[in-house]
PDB file of N, CA and C in Angstrom:
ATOM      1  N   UNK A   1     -60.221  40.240  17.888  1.00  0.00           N
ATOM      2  CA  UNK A   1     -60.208  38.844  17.528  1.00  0.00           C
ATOM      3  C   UNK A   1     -59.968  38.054  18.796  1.00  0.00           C
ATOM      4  N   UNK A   2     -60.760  36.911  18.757  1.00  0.00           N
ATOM      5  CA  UNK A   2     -60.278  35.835  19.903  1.00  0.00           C
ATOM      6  C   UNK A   2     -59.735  34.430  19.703  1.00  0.00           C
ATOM      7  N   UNK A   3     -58.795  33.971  20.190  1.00  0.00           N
ATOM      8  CA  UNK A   3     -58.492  32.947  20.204  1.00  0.00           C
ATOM      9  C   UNK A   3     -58.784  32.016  20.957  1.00  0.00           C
ATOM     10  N   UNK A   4     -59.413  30.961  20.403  1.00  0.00           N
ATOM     11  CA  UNK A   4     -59.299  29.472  21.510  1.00  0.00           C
ATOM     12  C   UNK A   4     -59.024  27.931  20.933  1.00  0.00           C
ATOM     13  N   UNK A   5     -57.962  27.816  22.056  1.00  0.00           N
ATOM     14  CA  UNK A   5     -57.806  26.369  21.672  1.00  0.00           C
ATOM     15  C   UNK A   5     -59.031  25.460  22.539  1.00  0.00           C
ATOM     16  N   UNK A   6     -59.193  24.836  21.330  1.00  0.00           N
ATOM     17  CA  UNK A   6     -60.783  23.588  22.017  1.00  0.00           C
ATOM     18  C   UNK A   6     -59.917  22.446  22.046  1.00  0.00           C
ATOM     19  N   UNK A   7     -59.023  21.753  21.840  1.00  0.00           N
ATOM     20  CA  UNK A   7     -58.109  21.157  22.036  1.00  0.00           C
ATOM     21  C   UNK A   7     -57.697  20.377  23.692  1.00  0.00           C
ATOM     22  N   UNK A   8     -56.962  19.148  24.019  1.00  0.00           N
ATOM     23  CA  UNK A   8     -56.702  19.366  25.041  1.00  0.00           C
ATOM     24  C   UNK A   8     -55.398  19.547  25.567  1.00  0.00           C
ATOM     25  N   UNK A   9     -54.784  19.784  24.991  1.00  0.00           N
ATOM     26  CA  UNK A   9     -53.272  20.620  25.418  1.00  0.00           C
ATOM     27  C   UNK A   9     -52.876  21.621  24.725  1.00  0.00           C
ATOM     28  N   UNK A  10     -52.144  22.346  25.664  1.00  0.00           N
ATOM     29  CA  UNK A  10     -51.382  23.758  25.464  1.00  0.00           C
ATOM     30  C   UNK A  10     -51.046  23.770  23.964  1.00  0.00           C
ATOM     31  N   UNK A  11     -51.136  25.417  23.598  1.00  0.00           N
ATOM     32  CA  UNK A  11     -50.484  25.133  22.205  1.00  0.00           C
ATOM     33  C   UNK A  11     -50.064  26.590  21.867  1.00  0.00           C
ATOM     34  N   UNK A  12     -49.248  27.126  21.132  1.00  0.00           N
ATOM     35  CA  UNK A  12     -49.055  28.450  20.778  1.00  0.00           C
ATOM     36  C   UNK A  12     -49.274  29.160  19.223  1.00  0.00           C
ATOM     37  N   UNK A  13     -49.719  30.271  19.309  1.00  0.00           N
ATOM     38  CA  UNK A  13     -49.368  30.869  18.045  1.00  0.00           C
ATOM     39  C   UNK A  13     -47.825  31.354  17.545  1.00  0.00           C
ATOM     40  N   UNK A  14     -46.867  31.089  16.509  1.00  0.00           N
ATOM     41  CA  UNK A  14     -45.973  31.530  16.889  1.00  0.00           C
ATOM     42  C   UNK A  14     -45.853  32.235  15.298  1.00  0.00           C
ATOM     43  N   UNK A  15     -46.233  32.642  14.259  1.00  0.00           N
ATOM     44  CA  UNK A  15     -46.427  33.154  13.798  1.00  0.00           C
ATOM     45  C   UNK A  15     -47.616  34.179  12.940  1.00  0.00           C
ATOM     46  N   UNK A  16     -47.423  35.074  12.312  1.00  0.00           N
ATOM     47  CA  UNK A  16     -48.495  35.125  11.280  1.00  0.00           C
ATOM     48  C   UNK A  16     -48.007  35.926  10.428  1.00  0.00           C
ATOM     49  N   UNK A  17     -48.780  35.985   9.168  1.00  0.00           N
ATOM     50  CA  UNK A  17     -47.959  36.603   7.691  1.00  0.00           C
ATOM     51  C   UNK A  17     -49.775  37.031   6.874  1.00  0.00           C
ATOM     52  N   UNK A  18     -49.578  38.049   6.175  1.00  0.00           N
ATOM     53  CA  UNK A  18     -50.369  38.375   5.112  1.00  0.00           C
ATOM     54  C   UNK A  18     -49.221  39.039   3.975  1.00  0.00           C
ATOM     55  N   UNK A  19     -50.157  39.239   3.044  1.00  0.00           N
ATOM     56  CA  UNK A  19     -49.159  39.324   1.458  1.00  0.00           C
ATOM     57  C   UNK A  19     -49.342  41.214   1.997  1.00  0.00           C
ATOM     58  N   UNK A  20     -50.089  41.708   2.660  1.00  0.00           N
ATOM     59  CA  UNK A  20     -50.680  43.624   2.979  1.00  0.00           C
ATOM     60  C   UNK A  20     -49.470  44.406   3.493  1.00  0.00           C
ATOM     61  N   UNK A  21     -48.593  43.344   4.350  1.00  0.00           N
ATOM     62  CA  UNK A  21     -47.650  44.074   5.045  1.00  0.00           C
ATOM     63  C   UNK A  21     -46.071  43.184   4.504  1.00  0.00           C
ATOM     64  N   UNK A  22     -44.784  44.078   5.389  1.00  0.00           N
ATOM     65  CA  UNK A  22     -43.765  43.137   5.146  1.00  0.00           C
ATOM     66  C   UNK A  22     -43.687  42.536   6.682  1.00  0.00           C
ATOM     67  N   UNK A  23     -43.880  43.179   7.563  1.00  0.00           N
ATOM     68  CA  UNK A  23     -43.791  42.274   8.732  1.00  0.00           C
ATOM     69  C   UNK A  23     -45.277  42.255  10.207  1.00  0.00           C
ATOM     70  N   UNK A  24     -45.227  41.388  10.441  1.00  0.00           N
ATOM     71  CA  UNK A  24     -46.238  41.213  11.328  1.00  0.00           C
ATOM     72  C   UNK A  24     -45.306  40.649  13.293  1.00  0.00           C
ATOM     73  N   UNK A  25     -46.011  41.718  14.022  1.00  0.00           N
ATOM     74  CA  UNK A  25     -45.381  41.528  15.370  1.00  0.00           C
ATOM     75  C   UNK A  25     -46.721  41.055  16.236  1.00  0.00           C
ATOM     76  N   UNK A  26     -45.990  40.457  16.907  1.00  0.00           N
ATOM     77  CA  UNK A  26     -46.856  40.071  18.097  1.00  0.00           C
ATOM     78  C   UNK A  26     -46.467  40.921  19.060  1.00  0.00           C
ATOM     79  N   UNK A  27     -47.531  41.916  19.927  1.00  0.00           N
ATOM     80  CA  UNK A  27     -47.497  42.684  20.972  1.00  0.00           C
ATOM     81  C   UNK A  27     -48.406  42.257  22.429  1.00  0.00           C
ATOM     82  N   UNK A  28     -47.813  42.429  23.534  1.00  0.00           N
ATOM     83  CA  UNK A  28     -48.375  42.478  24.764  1.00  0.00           C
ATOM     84  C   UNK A  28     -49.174  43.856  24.923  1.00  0.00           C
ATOM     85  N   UNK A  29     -49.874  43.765  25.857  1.00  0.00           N
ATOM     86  CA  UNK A  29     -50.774  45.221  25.748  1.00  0.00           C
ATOM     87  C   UNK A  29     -49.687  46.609  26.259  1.00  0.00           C
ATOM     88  N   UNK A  30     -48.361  46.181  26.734  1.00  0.00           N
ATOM     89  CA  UNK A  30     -47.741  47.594  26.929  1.00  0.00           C
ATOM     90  C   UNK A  30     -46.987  48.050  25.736  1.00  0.00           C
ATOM     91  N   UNK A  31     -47.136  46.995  24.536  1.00  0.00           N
ATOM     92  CA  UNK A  31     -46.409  47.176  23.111  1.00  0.00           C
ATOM     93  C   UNK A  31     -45.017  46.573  23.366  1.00  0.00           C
ATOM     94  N   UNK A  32     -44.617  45.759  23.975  1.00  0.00           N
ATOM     95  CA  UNK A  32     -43.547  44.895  24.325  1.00  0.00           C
ATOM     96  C   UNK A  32     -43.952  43.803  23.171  1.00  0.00           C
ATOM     97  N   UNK A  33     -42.722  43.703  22.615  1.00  0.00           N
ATOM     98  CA  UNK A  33     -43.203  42.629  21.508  1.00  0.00           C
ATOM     99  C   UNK A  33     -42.972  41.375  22.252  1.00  0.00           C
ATOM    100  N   UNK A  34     -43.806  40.253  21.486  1.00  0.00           N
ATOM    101  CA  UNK A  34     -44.137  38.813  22.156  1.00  0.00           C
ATOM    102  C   UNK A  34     -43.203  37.848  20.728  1.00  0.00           C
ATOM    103  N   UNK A  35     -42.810  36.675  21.141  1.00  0.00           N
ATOM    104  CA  UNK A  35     -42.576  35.817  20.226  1.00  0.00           C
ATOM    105  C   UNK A  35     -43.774  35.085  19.598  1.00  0.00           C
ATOM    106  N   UNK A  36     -44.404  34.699  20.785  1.00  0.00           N
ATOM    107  CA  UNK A  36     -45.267  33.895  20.622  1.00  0.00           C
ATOM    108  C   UNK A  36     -46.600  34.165  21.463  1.00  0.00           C
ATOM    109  N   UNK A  37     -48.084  33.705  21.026  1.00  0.00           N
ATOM    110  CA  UNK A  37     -49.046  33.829  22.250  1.00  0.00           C
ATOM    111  C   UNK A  37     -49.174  32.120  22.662  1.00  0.00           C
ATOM    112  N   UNK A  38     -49.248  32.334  23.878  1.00  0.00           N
ATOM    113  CA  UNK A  38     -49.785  30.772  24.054  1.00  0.00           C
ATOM    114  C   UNK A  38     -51.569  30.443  24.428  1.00  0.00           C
ATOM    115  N   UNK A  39     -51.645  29.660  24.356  1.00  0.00           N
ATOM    116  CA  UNK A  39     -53.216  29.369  24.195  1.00  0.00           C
ATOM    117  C   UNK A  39     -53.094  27.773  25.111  1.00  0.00           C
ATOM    118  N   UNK A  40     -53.674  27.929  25.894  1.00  0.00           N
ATOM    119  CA  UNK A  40     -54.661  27.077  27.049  1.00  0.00           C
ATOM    120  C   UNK A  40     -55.431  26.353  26.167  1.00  0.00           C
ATOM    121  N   UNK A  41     -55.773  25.229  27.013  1.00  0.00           N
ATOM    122  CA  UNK A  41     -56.767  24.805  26.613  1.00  0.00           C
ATOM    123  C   UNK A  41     -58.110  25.300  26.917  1.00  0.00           C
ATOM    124  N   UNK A  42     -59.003  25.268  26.489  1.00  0.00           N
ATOM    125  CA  UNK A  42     -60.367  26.079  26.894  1.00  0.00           C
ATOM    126  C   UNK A  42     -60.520  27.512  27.273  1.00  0.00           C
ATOM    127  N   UNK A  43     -59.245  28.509  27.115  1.00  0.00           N
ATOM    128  CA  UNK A  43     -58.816  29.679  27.551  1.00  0.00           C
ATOM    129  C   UNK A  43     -59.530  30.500  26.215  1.00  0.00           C
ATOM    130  N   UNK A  44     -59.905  31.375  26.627  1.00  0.00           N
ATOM    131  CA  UNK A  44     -59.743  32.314  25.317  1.00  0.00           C
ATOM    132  C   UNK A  44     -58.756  33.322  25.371  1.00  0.00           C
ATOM    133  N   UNK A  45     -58.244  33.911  24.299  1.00  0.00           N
ATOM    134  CA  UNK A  45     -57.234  34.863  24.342  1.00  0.00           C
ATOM    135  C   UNK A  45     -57.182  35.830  23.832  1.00  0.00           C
ATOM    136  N   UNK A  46     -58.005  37.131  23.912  1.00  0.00           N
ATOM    137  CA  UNK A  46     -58.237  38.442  23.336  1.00  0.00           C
ATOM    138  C   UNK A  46     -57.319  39.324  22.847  1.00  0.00           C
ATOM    139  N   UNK A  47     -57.311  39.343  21.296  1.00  0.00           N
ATOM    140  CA  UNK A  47     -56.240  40.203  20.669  1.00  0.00           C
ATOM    141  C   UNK A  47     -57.323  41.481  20.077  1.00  0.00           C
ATOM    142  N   UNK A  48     -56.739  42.753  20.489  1.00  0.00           N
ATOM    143  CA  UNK A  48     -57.670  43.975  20.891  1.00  0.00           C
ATOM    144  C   UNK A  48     -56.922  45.051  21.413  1.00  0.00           C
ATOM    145  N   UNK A  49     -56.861  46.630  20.727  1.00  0.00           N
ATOM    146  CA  UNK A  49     -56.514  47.874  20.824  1.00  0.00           C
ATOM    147  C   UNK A  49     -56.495  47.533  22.447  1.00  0.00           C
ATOM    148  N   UNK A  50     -55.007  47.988  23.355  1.00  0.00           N
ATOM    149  CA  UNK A  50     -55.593  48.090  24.574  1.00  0.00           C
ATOM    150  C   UNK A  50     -54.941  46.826  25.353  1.00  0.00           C
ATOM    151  N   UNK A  51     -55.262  45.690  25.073  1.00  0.00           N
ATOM    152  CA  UNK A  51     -54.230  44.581  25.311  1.00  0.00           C
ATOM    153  C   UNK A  51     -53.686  44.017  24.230  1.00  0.00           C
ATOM    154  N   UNK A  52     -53.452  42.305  24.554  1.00  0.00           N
ATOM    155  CA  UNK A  52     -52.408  41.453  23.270  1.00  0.00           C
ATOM    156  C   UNK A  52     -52.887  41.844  21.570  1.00  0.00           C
ATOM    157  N   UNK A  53     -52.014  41.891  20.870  1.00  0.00           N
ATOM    158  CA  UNK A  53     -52.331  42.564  20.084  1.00  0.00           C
ATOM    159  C   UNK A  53     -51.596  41.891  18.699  1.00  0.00           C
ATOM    160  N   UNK A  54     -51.805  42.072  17.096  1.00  0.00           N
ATOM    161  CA  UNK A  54     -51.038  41.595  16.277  1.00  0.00           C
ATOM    162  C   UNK A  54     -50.752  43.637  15.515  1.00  0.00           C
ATOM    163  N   UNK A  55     -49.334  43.418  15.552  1.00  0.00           N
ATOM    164  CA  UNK A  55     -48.965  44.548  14.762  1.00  0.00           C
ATOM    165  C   UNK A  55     -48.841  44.670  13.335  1.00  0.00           C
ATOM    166  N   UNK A  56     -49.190  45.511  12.363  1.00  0.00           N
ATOM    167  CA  UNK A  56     -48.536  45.026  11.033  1.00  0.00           C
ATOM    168  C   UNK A  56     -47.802  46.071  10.597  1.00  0.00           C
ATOM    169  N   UNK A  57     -46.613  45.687   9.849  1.00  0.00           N
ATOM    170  CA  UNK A  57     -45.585  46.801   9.969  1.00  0.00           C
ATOM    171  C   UNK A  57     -45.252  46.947   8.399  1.00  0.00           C
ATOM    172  N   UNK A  58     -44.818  48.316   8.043  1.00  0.00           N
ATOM    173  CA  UNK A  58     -44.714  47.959   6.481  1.00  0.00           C
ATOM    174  C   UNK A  58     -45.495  48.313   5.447  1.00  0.00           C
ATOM    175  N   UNK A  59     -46.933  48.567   5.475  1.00  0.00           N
ATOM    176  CA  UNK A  59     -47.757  48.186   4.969  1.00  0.00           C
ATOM    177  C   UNK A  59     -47.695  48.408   3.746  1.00  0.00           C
ATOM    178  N   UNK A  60     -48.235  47.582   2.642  1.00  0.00           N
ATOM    179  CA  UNK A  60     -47.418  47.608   0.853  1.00  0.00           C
ATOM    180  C   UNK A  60     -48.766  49.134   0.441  1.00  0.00           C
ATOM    181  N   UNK A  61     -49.986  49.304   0.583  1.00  0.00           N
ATOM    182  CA  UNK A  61     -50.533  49.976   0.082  1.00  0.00           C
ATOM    183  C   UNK A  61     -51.512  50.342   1.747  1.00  0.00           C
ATOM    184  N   UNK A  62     -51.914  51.306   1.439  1.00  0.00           N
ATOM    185  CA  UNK A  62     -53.051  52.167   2.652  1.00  0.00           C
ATOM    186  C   UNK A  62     -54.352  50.806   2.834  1.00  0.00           C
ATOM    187  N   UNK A  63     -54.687  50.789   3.857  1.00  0.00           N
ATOM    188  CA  UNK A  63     -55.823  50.242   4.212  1.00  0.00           C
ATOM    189  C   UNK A  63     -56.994  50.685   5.190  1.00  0.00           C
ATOM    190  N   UNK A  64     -58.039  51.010   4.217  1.00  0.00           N
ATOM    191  CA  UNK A  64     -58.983  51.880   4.780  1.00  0.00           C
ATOM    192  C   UNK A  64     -60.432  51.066   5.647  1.00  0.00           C
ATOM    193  N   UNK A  65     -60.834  51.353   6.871  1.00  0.00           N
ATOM    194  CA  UNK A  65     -61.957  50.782   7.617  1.00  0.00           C
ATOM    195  C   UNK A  65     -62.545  49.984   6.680  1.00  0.00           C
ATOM    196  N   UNK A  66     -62.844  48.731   7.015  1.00  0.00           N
ATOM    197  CA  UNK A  66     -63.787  47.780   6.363  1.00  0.00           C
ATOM    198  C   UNK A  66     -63.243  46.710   5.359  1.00  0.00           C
ATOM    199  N   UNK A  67     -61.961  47.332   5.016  1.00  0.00           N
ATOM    200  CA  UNK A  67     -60.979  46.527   4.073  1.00  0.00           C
ATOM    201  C   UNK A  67     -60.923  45.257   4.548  1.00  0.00           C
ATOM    202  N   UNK A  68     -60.698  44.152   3.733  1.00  0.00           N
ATOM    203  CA  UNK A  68     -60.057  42.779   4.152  1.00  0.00           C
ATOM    204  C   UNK A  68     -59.324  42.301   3.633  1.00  0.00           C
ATOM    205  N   UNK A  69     -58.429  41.634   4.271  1.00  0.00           N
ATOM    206  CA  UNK A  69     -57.302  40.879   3.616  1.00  0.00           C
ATOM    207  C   UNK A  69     -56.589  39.808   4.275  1.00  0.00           C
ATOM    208  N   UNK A  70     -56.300  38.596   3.675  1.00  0.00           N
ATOM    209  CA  UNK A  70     -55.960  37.436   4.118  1.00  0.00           C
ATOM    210  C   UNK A  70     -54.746  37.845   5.097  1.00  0.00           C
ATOM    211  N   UNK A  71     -54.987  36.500   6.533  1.00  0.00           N
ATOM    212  CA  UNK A  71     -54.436  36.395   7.503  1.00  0.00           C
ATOM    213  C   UNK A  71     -54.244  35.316   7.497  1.00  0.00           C
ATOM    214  N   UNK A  72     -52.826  34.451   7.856  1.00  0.00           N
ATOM    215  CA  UNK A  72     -52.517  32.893   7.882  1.00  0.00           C
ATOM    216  C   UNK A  72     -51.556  32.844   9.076  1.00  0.00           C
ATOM    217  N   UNK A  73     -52.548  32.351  10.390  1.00  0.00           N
ATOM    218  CA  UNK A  73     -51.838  32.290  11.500  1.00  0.00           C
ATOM    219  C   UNK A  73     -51.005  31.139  11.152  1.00  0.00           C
ATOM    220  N   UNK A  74     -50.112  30.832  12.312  1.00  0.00           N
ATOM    221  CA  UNK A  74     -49.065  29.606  12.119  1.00  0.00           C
ATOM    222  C   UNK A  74     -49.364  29.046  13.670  1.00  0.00           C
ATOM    223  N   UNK A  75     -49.749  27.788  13.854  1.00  0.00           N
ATOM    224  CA  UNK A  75     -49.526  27.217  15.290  1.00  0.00           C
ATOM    225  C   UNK A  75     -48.416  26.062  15.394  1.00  0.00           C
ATOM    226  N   UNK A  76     -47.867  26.016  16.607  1.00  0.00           N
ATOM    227  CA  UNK A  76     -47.311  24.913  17.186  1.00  0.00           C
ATOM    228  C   UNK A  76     -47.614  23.554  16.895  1.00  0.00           C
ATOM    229  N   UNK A  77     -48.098  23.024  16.962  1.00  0.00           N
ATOM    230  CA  UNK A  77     -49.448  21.928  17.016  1.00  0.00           C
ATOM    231  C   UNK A  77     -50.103  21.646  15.428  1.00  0.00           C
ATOM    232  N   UNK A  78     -51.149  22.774  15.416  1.00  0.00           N
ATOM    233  CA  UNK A  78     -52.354  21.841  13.991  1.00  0.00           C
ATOM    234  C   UNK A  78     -51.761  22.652  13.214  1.00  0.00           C
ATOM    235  N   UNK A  79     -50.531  23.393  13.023  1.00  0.00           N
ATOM    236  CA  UNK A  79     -50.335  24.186  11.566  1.00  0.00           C
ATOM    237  C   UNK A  79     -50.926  25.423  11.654  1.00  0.00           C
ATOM    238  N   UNK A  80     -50.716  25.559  10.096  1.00  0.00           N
ATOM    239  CA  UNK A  80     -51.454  27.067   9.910  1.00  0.00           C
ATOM    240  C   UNK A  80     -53.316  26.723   9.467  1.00  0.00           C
ATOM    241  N   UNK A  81     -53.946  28.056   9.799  1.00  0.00           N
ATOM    242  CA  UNK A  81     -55.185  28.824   9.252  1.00  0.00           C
ATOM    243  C   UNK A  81     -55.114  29.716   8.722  1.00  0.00           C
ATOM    244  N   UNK A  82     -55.730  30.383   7.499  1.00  0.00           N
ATOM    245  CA  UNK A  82     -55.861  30.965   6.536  1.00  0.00           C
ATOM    246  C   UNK A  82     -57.163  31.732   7.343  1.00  0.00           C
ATOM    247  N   UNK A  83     -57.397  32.956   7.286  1.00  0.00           N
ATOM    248  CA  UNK A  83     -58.761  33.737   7.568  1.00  0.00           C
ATOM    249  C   UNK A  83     -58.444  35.067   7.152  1.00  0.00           C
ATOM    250  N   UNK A  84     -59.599  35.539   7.001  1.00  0.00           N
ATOM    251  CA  UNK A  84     -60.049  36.611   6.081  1.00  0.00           C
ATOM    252  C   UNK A  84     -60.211  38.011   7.710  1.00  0.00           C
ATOM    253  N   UNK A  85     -58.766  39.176   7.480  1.00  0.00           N
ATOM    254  CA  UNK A  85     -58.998  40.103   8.433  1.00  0.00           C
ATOM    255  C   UNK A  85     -59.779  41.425   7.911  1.00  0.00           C
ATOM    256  N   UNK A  86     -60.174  41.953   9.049  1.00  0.00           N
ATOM    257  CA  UNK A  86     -61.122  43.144   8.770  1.00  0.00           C
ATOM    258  C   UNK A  86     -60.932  44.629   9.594  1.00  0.00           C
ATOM    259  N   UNK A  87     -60.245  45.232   8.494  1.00  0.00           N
ATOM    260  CA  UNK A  87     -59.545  46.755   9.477  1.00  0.00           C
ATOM    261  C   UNK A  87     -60.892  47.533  10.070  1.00  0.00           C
ATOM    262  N   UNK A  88     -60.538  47.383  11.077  1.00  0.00           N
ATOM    263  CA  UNK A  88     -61.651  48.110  12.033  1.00  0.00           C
ATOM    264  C   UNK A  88     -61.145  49.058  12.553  1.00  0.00           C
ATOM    265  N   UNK A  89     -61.928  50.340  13.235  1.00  0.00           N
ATOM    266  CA  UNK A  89     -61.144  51.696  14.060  1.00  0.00           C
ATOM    267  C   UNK A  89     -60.537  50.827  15.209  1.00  0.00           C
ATOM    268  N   UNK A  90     -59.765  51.658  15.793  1.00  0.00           N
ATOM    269  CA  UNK A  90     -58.883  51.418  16.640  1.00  0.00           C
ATOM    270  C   UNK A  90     -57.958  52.629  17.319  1.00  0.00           C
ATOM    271  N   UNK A  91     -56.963  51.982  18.577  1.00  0.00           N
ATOM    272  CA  UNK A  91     -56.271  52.811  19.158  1.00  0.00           C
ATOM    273  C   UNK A  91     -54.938  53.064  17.851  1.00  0.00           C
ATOM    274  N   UNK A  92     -54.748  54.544  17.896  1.00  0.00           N
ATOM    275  CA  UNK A  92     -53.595  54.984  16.801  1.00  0.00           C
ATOM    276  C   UNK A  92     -52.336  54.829  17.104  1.00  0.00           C
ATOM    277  N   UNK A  93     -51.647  54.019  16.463  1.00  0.00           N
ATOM    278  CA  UNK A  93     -49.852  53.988  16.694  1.00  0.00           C
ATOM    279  C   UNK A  93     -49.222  54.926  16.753  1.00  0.00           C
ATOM    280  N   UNK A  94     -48.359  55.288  17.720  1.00  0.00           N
ATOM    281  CA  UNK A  94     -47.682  56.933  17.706  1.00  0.00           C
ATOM    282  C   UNK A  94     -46.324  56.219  17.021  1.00  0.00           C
ATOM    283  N   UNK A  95     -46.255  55.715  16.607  1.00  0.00           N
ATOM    284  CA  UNK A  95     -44.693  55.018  15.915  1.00  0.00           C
ATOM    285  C   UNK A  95     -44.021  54.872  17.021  1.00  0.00           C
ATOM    286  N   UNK A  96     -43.538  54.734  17.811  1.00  0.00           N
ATOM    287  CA  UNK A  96     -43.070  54.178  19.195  1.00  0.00           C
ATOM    288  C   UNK A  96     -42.614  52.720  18.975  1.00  0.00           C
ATOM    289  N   UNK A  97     -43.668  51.916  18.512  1.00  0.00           N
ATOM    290  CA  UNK A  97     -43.641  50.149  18.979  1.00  0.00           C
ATOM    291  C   UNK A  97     -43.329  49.636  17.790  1.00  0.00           C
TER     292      UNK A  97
END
């Protein structure tokens, strides 16, 4: 997923929530958890196996490739968005982070 603010000032993500999990983390690509991502203006910001990343922790039932299920980021600034996520393959969690 990518993020961009089209906007002209700085702004952050500082949350996100779906009903799939009980908790959702924000990760840096070494799995250092983040509070927040910030977003530039005109920047894009790549969340992706490998670097910044959204964790979901918890999960209420299994979710298999291709599944979707509502995502409602939270910003600083314009509020929340509501969007529709899509479990794709990926790098595997060794339970570590």
């Amino acid at each position: 997923m990518e993020l961009v603010n089209d906007g002209p000032a700085a702004d952050c993500l500082i949350a996100a929530a779906t009903p799939v999990v009980g908790t959702v983390i924000f990760r840096a690509h070494d799995g250092t958890p983040l509070e927040y991502y910030d977003l530039l203006p005109k920047r894009a910001v790549a969340l992706a196996p490998g670097r910044r990343y959204i964790a979901l922790r918890d999960l209420k039932s299994p979710l298999a490739l291709d599944d979707t299920f509502p995502l409602t980021l939270h910003f600083e600034h314009p509020g929340s968005l509501a969007i529709t996520a899509v479990v794709e393959a990926g790098i595997e969690d060794d339970g570590t982070g």
